[in-house]
N, C-alpha and C. Protein backbone atom coordinates (compact mmCIF):
# COMPACT_ATOMS: atom_id res chain seq x y z
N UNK A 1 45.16 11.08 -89.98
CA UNK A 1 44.35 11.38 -88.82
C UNK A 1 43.54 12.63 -89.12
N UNK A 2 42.37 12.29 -89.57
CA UNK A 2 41.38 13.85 -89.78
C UNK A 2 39.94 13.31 -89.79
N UNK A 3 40.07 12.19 -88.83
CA UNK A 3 38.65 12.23 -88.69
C UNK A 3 38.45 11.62 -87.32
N UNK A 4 37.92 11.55 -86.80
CA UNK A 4 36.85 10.46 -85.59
C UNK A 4 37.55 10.97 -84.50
N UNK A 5 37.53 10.13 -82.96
CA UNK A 5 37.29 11.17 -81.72
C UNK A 5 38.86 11.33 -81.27
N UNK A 6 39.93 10.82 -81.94
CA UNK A 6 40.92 11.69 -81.57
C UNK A 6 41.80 11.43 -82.67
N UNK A 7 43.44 12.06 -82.77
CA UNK A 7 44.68 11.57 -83.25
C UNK A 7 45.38 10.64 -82.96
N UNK A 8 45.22 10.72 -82.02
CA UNK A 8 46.39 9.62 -81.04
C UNK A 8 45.03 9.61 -79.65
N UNK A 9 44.95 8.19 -79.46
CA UNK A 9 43.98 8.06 -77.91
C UNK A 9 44.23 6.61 -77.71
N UNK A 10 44.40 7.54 -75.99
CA UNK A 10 45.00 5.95 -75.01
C UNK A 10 43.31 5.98 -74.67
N UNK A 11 42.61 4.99 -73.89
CA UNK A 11 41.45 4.55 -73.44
C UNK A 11 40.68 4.06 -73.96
N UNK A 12 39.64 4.00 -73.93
CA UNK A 12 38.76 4.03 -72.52
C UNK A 12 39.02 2.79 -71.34
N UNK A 13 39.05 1.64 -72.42
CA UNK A 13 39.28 0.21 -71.93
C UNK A 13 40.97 0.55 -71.60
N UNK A 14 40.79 0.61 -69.83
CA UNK A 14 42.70 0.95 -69.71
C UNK A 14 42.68 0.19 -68.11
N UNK A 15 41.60 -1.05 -67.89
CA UNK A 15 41.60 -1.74 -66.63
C UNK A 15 43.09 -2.15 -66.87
N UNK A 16 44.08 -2.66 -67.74
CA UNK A 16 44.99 -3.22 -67.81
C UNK A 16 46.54 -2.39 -67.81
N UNK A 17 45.75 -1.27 -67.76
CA UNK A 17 47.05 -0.20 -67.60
C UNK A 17 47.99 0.07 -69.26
N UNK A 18 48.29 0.90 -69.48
CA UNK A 18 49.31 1.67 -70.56
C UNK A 18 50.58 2.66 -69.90
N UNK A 19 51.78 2.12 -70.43
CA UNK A 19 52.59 2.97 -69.97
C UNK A 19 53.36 3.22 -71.02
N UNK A 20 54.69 4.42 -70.87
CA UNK A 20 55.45 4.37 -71.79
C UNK A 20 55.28 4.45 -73.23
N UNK A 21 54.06 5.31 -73.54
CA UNK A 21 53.97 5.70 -75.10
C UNK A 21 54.27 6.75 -75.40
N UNK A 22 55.11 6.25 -76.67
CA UNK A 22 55.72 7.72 -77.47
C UNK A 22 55.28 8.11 -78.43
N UNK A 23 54.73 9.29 -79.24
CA UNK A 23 54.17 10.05 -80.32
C UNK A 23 55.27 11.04 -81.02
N UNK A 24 55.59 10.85 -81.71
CA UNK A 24 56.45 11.79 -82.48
C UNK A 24 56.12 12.07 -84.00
N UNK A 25 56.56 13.02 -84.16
CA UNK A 25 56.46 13.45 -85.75
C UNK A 25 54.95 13.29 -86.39
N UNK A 26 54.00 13.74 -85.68
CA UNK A 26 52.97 13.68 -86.54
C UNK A 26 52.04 14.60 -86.94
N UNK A 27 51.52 14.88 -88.59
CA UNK A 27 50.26 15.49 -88.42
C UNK A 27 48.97 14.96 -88.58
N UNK A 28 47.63 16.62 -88.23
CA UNK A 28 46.93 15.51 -87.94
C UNK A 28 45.87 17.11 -88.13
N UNK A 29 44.57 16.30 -88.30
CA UNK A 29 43.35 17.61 -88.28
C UNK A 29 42.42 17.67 -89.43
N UNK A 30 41.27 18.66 -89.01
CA UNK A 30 40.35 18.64 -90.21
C UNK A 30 38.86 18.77 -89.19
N UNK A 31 37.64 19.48 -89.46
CA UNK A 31 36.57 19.62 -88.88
C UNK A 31 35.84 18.14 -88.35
N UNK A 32 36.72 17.64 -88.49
CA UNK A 32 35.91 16.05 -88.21
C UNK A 32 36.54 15.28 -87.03
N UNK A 33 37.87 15.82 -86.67
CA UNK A 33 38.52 15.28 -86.21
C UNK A 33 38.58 16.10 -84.32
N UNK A 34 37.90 15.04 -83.52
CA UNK A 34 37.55 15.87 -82.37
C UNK A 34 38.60 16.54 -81.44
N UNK A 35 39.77 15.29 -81.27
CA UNK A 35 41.00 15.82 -80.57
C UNK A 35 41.88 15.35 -80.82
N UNK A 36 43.18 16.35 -81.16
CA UNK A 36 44.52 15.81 -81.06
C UNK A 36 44.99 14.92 -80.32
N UNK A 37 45.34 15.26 -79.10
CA UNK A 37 46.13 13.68 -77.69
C UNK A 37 44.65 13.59 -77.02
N UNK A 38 44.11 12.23 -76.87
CA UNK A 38 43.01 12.10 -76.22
C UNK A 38 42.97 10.59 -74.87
N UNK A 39 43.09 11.34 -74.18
CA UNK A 39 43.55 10.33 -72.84
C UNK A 39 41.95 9.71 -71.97
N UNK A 40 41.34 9.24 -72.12
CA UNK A 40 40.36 8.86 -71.06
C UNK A 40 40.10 7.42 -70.38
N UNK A 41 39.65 7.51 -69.05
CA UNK A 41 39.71 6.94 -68.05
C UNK A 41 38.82 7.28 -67.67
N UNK A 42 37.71 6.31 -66.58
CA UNK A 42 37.30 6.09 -65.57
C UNK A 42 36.96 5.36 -64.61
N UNK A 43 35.89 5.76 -63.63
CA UNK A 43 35.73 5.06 -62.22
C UNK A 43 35.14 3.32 -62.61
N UNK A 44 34.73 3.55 -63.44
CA UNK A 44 33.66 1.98 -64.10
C UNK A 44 35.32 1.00 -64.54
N UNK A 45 36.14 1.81 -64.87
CA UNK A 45 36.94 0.61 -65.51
C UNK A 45 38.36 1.16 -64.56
N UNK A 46 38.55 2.38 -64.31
CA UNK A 46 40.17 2.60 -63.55
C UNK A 46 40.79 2.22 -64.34
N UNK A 47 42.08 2.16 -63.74
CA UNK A 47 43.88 1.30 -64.47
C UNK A 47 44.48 2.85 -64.14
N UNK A 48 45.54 2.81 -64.84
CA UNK A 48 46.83 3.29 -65.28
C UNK A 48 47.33 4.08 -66.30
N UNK A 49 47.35 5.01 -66.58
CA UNK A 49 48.37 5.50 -67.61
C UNK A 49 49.23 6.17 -66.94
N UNK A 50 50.39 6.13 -67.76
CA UNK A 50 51.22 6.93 -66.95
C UNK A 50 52.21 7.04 -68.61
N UNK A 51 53.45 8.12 -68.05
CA UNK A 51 54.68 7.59 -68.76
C UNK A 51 54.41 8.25 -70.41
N UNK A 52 53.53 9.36 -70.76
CA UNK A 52 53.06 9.74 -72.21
C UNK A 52 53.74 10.52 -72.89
N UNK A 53 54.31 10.37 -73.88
CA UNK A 53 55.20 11.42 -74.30
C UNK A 53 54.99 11.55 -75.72
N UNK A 54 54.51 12.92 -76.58
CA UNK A 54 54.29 13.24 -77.61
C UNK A 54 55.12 14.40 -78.14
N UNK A 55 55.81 14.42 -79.19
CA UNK A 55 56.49 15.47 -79.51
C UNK A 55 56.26 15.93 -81.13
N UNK A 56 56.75 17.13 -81.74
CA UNK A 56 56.52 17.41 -82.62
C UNK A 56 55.10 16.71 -83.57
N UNK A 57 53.67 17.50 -82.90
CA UNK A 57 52.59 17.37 -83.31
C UNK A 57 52.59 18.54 -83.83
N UNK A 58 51.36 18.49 -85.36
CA UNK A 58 51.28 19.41 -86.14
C UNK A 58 49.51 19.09 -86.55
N UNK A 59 48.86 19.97 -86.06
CA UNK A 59 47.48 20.04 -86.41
C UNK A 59 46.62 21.12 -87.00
N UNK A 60 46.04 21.02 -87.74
CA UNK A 60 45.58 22.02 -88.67
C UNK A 60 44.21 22.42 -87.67
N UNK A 61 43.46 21.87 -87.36
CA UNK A 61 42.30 21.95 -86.47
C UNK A 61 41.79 20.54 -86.30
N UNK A 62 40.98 20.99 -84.62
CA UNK A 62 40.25 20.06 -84.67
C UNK A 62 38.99 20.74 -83.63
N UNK A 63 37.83 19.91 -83.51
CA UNK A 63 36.55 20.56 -82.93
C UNK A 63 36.49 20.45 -81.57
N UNK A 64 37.44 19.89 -80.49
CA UNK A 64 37.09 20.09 -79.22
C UNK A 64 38.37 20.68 -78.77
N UNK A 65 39.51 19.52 -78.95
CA UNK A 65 40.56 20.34 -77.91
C UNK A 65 41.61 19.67 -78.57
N UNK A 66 42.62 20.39 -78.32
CA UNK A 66 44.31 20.07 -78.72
C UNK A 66 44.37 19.01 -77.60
N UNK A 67 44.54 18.89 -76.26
CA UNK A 67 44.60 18.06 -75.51
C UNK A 67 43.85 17.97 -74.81
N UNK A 68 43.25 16.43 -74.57
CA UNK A 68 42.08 16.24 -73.68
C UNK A 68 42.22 15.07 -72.78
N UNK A 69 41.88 15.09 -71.17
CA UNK A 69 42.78 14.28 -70.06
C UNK A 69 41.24 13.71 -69.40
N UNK A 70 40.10 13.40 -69.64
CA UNK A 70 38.71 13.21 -69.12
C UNK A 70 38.26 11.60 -68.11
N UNK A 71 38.32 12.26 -66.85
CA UNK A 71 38.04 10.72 -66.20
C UNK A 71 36.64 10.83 -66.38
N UNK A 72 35.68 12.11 -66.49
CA UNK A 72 34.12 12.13 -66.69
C UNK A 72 33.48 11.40 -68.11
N UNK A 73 34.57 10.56 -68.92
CA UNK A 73 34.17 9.81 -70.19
C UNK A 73 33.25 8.92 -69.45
N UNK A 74 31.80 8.67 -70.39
CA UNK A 74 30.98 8.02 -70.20
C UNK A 74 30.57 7.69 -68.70
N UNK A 75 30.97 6.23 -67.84
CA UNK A 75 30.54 5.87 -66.60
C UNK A 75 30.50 7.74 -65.71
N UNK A 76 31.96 8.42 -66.18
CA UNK A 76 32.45 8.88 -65.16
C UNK A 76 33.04 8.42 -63.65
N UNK A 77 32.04 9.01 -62.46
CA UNK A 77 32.78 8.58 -61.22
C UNK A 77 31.82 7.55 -60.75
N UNK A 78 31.18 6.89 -61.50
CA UNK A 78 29.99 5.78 -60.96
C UNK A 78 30.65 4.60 -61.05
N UNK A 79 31.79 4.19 -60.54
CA UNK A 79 32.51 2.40 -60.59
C UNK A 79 33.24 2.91 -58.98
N UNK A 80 33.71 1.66 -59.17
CA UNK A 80 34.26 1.34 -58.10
C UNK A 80 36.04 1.64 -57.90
N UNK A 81 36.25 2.00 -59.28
CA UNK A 81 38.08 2.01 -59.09
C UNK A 81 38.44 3.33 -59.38
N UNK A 82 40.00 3.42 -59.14
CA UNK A 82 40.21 4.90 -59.05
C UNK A 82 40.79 4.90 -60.52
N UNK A 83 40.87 6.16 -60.98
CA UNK A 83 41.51 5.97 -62.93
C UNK A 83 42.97 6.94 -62.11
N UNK A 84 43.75 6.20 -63.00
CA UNK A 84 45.09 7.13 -62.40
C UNK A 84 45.64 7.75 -63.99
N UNK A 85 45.97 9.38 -63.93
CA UNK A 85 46.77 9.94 -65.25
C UNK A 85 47.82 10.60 -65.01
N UNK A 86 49.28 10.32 -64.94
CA UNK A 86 50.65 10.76 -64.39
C UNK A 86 51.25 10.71 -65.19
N UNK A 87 52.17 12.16 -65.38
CA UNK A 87 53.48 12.03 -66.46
C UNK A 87 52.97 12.22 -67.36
N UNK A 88 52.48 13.49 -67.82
CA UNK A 88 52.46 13.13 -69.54
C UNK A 88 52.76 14.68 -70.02
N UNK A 89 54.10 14.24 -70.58
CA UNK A 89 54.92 15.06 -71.62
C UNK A 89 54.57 15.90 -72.89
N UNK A 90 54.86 16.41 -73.03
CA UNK A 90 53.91 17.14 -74.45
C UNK A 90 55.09 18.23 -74.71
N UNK A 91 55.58 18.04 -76.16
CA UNK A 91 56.83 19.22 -76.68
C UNK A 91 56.31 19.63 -78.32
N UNK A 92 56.81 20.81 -78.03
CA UNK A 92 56.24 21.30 -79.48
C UNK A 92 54.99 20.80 -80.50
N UNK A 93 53.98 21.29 -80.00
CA UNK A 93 52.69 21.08 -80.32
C UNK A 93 52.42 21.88 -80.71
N UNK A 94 51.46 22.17 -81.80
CA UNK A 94 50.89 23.40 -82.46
C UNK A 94 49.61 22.91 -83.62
N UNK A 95 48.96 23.76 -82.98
CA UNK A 95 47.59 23.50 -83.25
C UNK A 95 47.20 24.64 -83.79
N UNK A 96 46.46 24.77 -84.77
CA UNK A 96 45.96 26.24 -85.67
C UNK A 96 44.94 26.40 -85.43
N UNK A 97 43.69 25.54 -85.15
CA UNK A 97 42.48 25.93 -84.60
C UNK A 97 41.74 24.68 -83.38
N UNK A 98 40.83 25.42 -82.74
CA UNK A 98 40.42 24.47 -81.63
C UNK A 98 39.30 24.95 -80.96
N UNK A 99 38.44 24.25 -80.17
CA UNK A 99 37.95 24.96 -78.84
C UNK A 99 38.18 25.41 -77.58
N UNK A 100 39.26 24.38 -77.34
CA UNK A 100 39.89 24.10 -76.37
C UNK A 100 41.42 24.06 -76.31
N UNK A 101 42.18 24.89 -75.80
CA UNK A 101 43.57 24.13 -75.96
C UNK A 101 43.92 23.18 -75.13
N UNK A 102 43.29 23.39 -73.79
CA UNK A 102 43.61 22.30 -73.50
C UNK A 102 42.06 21.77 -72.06
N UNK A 103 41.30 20.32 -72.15
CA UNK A 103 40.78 20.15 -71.92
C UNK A 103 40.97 18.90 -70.84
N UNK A 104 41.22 18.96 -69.33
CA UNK A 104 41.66 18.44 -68.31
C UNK A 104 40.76 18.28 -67.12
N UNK A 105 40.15 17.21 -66.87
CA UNK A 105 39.03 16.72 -65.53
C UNK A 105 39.31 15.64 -64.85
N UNK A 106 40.13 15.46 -64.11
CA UNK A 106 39.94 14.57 -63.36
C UNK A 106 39.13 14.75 -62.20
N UNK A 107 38.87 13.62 -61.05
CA UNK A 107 37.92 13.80 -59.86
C UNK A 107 39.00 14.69 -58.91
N UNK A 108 37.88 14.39 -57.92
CA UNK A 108 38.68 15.16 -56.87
C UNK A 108 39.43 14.54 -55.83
N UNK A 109 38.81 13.11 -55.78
CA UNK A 109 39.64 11.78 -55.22
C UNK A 109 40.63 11.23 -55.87
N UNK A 110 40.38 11.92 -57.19
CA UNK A 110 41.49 11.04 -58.02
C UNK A 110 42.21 11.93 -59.08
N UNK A 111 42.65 13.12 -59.22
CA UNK A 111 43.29 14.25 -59.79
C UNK A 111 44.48 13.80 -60.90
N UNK A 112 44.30 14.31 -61.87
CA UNK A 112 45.15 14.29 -62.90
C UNK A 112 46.66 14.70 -62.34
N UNK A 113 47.78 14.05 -62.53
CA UNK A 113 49.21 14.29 -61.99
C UNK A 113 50.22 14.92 -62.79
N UNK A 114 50.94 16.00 -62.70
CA UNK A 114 52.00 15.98 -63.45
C UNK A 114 52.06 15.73 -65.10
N UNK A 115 51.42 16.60 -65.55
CA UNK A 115 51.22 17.30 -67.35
C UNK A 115 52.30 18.44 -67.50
N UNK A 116 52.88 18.24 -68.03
CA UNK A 116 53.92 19.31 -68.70
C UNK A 116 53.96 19.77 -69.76
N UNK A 117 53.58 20.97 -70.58
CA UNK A 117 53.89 21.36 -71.89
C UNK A 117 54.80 21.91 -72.11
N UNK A 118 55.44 22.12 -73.21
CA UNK A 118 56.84 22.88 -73.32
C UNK A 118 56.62 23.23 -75.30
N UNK A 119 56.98 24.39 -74.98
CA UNK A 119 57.50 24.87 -76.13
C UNK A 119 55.84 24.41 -77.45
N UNK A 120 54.68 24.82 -76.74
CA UNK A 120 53.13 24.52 -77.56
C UNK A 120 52.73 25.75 -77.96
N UNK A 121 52.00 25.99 -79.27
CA UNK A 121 51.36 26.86 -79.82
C UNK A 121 49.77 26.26 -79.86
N UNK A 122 48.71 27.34 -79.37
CA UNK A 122 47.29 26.81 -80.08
C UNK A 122 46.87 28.42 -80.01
N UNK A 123 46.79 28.53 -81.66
CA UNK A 123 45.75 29.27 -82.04
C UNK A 123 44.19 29.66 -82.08
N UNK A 124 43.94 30.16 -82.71
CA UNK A 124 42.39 30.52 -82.74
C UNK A 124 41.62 29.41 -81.46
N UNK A 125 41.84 29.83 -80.60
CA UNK A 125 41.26 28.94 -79.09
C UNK A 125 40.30 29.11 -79.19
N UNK A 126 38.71 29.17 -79.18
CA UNK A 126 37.42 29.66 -78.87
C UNK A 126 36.87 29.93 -77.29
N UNK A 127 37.65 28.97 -76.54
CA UNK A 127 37.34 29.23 -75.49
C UNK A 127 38.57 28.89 -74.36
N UNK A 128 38.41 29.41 -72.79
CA UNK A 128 38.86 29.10 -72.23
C UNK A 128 39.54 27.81 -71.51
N UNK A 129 41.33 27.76 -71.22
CA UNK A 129 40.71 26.25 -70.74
C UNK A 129 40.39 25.55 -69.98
N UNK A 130 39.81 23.68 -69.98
CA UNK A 130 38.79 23.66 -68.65
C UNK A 130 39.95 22.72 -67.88
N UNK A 131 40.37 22.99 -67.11
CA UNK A 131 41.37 22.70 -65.76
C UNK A 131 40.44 22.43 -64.64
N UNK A 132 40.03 20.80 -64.27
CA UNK A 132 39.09 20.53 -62.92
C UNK A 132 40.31 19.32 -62.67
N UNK A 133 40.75 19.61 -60.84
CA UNK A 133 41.12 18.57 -60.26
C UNK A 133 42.57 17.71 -60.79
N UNK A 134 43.22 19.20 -61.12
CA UNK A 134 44.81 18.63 -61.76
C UNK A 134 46.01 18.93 -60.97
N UNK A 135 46.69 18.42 -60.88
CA UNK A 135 47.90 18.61 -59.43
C UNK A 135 49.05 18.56 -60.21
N UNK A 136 50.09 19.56 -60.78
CA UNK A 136 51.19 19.88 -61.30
C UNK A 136 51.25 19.88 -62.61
N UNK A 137 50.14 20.98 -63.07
CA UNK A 137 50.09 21.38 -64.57
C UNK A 137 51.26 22.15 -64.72
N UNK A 138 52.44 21.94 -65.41
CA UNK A 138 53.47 22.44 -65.80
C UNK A 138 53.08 22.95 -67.36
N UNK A 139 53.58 25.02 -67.83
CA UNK A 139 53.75 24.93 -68.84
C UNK A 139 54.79 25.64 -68.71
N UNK A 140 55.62 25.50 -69.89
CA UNK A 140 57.32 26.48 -70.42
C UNK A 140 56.72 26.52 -71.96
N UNK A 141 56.92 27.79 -71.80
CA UNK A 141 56.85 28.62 -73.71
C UNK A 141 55.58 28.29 -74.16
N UNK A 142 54.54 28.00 -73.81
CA UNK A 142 53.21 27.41 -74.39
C UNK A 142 52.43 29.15 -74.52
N UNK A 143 52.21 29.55 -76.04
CA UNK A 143 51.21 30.28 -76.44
C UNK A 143 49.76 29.94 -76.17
N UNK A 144 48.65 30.45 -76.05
CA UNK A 144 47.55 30.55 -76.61
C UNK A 144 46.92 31.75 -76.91
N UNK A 145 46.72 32.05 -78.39
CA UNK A 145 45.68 32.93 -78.95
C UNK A 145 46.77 33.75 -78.99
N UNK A 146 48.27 33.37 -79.00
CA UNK A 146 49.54 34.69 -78.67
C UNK A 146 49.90 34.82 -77.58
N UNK A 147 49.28 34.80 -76.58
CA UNK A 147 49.87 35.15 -74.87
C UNK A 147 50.66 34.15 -74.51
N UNK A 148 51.45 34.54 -73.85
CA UNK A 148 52.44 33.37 -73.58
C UNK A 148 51.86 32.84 -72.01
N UNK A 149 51.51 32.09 -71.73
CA UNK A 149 50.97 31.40 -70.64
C UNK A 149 51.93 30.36 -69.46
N UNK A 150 52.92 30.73 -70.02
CA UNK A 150 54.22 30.12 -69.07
C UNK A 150 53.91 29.94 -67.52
N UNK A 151 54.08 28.95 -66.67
CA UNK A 151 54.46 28.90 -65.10
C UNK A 151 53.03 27.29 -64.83
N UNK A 152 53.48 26.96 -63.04
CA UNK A 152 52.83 25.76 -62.81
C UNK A 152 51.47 26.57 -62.50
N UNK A 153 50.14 25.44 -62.87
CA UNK A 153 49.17 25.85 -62.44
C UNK A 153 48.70 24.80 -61.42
C-alpha cells in the first residue's frame, strides 16, 4: 500500500451497506499514497457502515490524512439518502508524516457517530484537524505532533 487514494477504503459505492471489517497488522505509505483508513459516503448513494475496526497500523507517510471519514466525497449532500458512519475503532496507529491526522465531515443531518482512537501516534501533522458534524469522537493516549490529545470531543 504506497500508492493511490487510500490503504485500506470502505466506499464510495456503499448503497448496500459494509459492516464488521477488521484491519490488522498492516503497513502502509509513501508520497503517493493519499490516506491511511479512508471511509466515504454520500447523499447520492447513502447505506451503512458501521462496525470498523483497525489495529496495529504502521505508516510511513501519506499526503492528506491518517484518517479520513468524508460524506462531502464527490455528489456530497445533493441525493436523496442519508450516508450513515458508526463505530469505528482505531488502536495503535502511527503515522510519521501527514496533513491531517485526522480528517472527519459528516452533514449536519447526518453526523459521523462514535470514532474512538486509542493508544495513536501522528507525527509531523501540517495542519490542524478538520472535525465537521461528529457526535462521540472518543480519544485515549492519541499523540499529535507530541501533545497528548486525550478526552471526548
Amino acid at each position: 500500500m504506497k500508492a493511490g487514494h487510500g490503504g485500506v477504503t470502505i466506499g464510495s459505492e456503499i448503497s448496500g451497506g459494509v459492516r464488521h471489517v477488521f484491519v490488522e497488522d498492516c503497513r502502509m505509505g509513501g508520497p503517493h499514497l493519499d490516506t491511511a483508513v479512508r471511509i466515504k459516503n454520500n447523499a447520492m448513494r447513502g447505506g451503512l457502515i458501521e462496525n470498523i475496526y483497525a489495529r496495529k497500523i504502521e505508516v510511513s507517510e501519506v499526503a492528506m490524512a491518517g484518517l479520513s471519514i468524508d460524506f462531502f466525497y464527490e455528489e456530497g449532500e445533493h441525493g436523496r439518502f442519508k450516508p450513515v458512519v458508526r463505530d469505528v475503532d482505531i488502536r495503535n496507529f502511527a503515522v510519521q508524516k501527514t496533513k491531517y491526522a485526522l480528517y472527519l465531515r459528516g452533514f449536519q443531518r447526518a453526523p459521523i457517530e462514535d470514532i474512538h482512537l486509542t493508544d495513536c501516534d501522528f507525527k509531523a501533522v501540517e495542519k490542524r484537524n478538520v472535525v465537521e458534524n461528529v457526535r462521540g469522537l472518543e480519544l485515549r493516549d492519541v499523540r499529535i505532533n507530541g501533545k497528548l490529545e486525550d478526552g471526548a470531543q
